[in-house]
N, C-alpha and C. Protein backbone atom coordinates (compact mmCIF):
# COMPACT_ATOMS: atom_id res chain seq x y z
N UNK A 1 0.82 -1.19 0.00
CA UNK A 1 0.00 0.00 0.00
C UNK A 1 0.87 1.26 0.00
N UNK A 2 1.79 1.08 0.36
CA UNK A 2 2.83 2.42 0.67
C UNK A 2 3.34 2.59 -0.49
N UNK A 3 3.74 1.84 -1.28
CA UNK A 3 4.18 1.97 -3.15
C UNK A 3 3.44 2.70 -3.23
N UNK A 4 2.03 2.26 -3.30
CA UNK A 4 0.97 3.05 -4.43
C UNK A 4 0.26 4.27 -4.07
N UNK A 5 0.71 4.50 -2.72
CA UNK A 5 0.54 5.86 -2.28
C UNK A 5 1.55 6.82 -3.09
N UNK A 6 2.79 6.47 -2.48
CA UNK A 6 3.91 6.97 -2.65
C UNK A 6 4.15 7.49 -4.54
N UNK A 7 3.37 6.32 -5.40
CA UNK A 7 3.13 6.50 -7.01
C UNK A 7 2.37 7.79 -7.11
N UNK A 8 1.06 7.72 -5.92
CA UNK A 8 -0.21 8.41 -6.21
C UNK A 8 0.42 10.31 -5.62
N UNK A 9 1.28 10.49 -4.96
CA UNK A 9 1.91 11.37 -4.52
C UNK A 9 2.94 12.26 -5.54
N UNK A 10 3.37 11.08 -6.19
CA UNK A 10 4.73 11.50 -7.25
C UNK A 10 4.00 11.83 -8.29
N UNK A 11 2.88 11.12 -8.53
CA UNK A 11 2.30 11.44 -9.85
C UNK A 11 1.81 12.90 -9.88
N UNK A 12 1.08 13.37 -8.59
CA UNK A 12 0.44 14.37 -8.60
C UNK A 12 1.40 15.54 -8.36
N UNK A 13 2.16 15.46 -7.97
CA UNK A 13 3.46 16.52 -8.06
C UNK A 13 3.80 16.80 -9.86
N UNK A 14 3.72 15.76 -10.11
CA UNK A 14 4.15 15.53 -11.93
C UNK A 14 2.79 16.72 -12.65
N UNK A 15 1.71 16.05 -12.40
CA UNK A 15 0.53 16.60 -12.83
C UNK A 15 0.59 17.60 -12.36
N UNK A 16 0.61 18.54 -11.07
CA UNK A 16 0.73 20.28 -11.53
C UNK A 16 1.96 20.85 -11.79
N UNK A 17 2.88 19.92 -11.93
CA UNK A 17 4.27 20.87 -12.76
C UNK A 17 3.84 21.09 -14.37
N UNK A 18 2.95 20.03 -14.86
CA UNK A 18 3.27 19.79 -16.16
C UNK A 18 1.34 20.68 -16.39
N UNK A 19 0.72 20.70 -15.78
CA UNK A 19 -0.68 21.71 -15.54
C UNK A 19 -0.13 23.54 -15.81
N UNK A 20 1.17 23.71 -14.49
CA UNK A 20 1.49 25.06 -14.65
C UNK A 20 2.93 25.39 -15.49
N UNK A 21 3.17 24.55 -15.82
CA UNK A 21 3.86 24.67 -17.31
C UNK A 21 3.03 24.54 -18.26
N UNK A 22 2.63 23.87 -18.54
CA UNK A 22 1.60 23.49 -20.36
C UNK A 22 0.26 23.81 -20.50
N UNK A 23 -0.34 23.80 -19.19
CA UNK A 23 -1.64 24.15 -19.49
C UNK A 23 -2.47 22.91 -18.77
N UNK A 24 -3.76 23.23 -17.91
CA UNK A 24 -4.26 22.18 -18.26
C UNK A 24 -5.09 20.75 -19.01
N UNK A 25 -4.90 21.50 -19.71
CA UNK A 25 -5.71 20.83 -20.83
C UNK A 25 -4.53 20.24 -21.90
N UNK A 26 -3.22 20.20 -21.31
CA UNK A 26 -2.08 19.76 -22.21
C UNK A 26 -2.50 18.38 -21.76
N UNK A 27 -1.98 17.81 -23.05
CA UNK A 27 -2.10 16.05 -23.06
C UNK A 27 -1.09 15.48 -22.28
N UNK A 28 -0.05 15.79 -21.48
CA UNK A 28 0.81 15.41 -20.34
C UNK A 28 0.01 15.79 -18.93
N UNK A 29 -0.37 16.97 -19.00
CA UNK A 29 -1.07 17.12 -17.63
C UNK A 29 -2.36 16.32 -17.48
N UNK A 30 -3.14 16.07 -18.78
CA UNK A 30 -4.51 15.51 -18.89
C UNK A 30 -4.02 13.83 -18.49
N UNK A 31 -2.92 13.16 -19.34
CA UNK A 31 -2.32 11.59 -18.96
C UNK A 31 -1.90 11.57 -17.57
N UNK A 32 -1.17 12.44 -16.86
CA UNK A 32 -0.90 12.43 -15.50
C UNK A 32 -2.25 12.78 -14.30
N UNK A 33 -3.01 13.26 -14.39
CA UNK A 33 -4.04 13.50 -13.84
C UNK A 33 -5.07 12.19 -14.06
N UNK A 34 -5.35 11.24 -14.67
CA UNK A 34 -5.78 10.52 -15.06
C UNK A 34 -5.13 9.11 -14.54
N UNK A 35 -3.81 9.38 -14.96
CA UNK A 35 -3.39 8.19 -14.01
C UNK A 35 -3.36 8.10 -12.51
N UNK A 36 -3.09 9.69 -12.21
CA UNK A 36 -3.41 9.36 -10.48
C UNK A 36 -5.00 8.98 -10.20
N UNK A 37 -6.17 9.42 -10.81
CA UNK A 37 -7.14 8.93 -10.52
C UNK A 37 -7.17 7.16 -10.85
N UNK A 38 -6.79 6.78 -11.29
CA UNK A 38 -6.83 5.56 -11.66
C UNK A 38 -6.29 4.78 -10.53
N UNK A 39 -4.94 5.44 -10.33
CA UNK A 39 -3.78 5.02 -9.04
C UNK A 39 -4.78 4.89 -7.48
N UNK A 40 -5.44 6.20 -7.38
CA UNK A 40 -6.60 6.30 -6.53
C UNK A 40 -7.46 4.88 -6.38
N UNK A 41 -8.17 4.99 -7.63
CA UNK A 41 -9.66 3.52 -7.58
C UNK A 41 -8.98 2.70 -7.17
N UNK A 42 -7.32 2.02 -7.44
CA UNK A 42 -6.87 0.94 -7.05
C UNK A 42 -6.64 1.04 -6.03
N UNK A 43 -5.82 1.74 -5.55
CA UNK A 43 -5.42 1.75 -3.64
C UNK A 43 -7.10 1.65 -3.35
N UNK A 44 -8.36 2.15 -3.12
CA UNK A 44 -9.61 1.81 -2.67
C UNK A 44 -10.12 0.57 -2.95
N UNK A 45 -10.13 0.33 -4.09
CA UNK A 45 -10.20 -1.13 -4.15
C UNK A 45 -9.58 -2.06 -3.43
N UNK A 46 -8.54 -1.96 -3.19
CA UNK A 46 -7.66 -3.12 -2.93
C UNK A 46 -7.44 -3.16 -1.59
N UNK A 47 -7.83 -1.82 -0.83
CA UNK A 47 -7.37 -1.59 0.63
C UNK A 47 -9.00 -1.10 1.31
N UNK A 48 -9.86 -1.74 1.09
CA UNK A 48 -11.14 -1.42 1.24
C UNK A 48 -11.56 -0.79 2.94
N UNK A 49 -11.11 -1.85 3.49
CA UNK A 49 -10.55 -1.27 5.23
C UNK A 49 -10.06 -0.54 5.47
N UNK A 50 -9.14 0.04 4.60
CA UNK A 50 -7.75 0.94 5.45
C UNK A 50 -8.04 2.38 4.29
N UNK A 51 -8.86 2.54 3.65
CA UNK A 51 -9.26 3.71 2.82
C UNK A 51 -10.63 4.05 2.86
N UNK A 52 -10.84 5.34 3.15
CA UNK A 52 -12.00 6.47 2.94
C UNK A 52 -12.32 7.55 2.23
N UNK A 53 -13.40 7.90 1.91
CA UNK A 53 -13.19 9.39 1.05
C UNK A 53 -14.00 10.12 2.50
N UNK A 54 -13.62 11.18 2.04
CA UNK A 54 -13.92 12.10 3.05
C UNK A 54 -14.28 13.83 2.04
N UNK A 55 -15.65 14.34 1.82
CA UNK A 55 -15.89 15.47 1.12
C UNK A 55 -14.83 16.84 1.83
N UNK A 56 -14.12 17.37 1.13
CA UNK A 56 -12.96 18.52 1.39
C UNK A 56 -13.98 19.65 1.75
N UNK A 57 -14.46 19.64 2.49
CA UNK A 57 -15.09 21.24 2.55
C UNK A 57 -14.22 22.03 3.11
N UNK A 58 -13.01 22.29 3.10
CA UNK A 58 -12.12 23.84 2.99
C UNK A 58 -11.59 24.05 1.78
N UNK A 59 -11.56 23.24 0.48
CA UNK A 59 -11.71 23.69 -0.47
C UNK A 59 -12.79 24.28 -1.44
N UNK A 60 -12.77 25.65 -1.45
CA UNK A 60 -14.07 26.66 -1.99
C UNK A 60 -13.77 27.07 -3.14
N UNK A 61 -12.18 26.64 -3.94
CA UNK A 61 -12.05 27.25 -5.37
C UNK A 61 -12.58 25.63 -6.52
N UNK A 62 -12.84 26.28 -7.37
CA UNK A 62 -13.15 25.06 -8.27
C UNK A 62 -13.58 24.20 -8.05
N UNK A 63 -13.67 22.98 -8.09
CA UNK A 63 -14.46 21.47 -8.32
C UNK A 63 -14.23 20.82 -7.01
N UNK A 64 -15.65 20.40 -6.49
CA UNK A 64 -15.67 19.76 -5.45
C UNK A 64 -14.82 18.48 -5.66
N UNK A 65 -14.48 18.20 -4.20
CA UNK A 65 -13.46 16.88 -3.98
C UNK A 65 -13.30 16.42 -2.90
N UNK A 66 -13.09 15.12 -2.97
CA UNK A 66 -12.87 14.11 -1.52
C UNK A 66 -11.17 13.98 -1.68
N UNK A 67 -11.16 13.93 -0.18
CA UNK A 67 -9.91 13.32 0.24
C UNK A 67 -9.73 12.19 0.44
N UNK A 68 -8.83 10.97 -0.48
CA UNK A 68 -8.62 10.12 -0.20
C UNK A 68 -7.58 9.73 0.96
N UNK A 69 -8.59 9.47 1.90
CA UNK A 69 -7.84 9.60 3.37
C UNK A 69 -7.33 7.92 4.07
N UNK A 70 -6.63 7.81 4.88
CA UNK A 70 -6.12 6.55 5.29
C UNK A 70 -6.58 6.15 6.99
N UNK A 71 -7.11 5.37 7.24
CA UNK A 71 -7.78 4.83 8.24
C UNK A 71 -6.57 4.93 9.33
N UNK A 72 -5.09 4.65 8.86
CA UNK A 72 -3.95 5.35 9.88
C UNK A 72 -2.65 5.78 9.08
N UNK A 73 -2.30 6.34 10.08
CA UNK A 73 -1.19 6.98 9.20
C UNK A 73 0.21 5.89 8.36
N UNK A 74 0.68 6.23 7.39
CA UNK A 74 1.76 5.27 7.29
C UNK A 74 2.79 6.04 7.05
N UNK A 75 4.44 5.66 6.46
CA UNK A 75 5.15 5.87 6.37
C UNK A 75 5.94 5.46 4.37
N UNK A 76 5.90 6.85 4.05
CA UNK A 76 6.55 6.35 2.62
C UNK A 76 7.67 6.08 2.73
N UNK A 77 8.19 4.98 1.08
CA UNK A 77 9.65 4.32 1.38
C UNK A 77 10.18 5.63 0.88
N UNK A 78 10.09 7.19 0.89
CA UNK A 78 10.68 8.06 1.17
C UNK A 78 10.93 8.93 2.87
N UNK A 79 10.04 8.23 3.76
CA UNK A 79 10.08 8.97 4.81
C UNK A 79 9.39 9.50 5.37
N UNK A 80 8.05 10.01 4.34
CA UNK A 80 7.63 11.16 4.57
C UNK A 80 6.43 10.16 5.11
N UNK A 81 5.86 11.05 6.32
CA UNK A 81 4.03 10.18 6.52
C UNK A 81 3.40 10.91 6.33
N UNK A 82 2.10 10.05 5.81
CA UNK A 82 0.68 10.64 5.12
C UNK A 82 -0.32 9.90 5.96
N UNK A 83 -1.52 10.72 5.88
CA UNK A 83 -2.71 10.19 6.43
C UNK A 83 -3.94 10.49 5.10
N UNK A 84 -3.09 10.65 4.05
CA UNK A 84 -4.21 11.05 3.40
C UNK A 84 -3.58 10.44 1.77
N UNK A 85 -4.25 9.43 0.39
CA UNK A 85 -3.43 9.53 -0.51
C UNK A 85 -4.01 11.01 -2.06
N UNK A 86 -3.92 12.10 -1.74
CA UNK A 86 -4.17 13.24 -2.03
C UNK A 86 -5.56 13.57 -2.68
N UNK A 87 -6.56 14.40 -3.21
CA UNK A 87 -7.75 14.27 -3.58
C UNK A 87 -7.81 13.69 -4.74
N UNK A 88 -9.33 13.43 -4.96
CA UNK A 88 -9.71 13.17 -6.20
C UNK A 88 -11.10 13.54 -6.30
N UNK A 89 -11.33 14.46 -7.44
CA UNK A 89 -12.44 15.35 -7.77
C UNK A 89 -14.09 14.20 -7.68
N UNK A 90 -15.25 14.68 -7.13
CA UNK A 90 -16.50 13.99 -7.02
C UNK A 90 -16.79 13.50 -8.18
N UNK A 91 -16.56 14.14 -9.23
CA UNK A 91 -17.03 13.94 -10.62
C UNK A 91 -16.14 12.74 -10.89
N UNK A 92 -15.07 12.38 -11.11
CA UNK A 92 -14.35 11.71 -11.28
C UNK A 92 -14.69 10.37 -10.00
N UNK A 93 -14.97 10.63 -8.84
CA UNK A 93 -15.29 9.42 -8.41
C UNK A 93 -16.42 8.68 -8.76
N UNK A 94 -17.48 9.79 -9.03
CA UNK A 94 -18.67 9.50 -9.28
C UNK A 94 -18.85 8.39 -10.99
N UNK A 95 -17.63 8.60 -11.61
CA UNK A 95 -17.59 7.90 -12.67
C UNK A 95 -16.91 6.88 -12.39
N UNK A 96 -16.06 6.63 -11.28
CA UNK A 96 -15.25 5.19 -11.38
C UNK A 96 -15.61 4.54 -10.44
N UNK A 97 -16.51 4.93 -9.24
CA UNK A 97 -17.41 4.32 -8.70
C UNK A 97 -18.85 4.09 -8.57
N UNK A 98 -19.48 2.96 -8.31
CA UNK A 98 -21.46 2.92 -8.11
C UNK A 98 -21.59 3.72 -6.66
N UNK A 99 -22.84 4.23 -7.10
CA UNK A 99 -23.73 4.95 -5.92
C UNK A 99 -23.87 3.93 -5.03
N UNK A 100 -23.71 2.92 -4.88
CA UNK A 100 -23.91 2.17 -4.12
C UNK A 100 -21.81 1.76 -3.28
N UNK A 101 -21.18 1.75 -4.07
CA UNK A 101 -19.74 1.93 -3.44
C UNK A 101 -19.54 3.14 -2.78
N UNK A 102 -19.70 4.54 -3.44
CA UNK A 102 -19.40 5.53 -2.64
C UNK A 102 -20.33 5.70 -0.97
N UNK A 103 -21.59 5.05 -1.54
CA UNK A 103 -21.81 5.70 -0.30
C UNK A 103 -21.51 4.56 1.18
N UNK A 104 -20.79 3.37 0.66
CA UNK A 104 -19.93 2.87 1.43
C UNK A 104 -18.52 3.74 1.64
N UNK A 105 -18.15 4.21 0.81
CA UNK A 105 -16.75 4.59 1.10
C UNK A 105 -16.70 5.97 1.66
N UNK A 106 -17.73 6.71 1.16
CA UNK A 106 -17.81 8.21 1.80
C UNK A 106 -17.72 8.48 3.56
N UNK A 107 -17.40 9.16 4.08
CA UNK A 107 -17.49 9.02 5.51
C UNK A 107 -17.59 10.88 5.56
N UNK A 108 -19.25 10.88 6.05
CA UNK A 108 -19.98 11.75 6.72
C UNK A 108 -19.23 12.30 8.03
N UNK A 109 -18.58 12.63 8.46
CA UNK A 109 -18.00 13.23 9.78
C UNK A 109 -17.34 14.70 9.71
């Protein structure tokens, strides 16, 4: 699980270098943004216990989003600990998951 955090972290660093260099709508920022959502469904899938979404309400600019958050904290094979493996927009969950998964995975608190 700590790989694919640690992927889902690197990727998204990748995706707004290559967003505020190229644009977003450049076909590097659009392939990198896409793969971290993808990177996302799998860590939830696969870690069904140990992953939650959680709705971001202190984010008020642009497109609503959940935090893909971690049931405890871990440790990347860089060092760094996370409790969270970074957002991913509603719209976008709402397409890679059933209304019937999210509202298992969502956590109201």
């Amino acid at each position: 699980m700590e790989k694919l955090i640690y992927q889902i972290t690197a990727i998204n660093r990748a995706w707004k270098l290559a967003r505020d260099q190229w644009g977003e709508d450049s076909k590097t920022a659009l392939m990198l943004r896409e793969r971290k959502s993808s990177l996302q469904s799998r860590l939830i899938r696969e870690y069904p216990n140990q992953v939650f979404l959680r709705l971001d309400i202190e984010n008020t600019e642009g497109e609503a989003l959940y935090s893909v958050r971690l049931q405890s904290e871990i440790t990347l094979p860089n060092g760094i600990r996370r409790v969270d493996a970074e957002h991913l927009p509603v719209r976008l969950a709402e397409e890679l998951f059933t209304s019937t998964e999210l509202d298992q995975l969502v956590h109201r608190d």
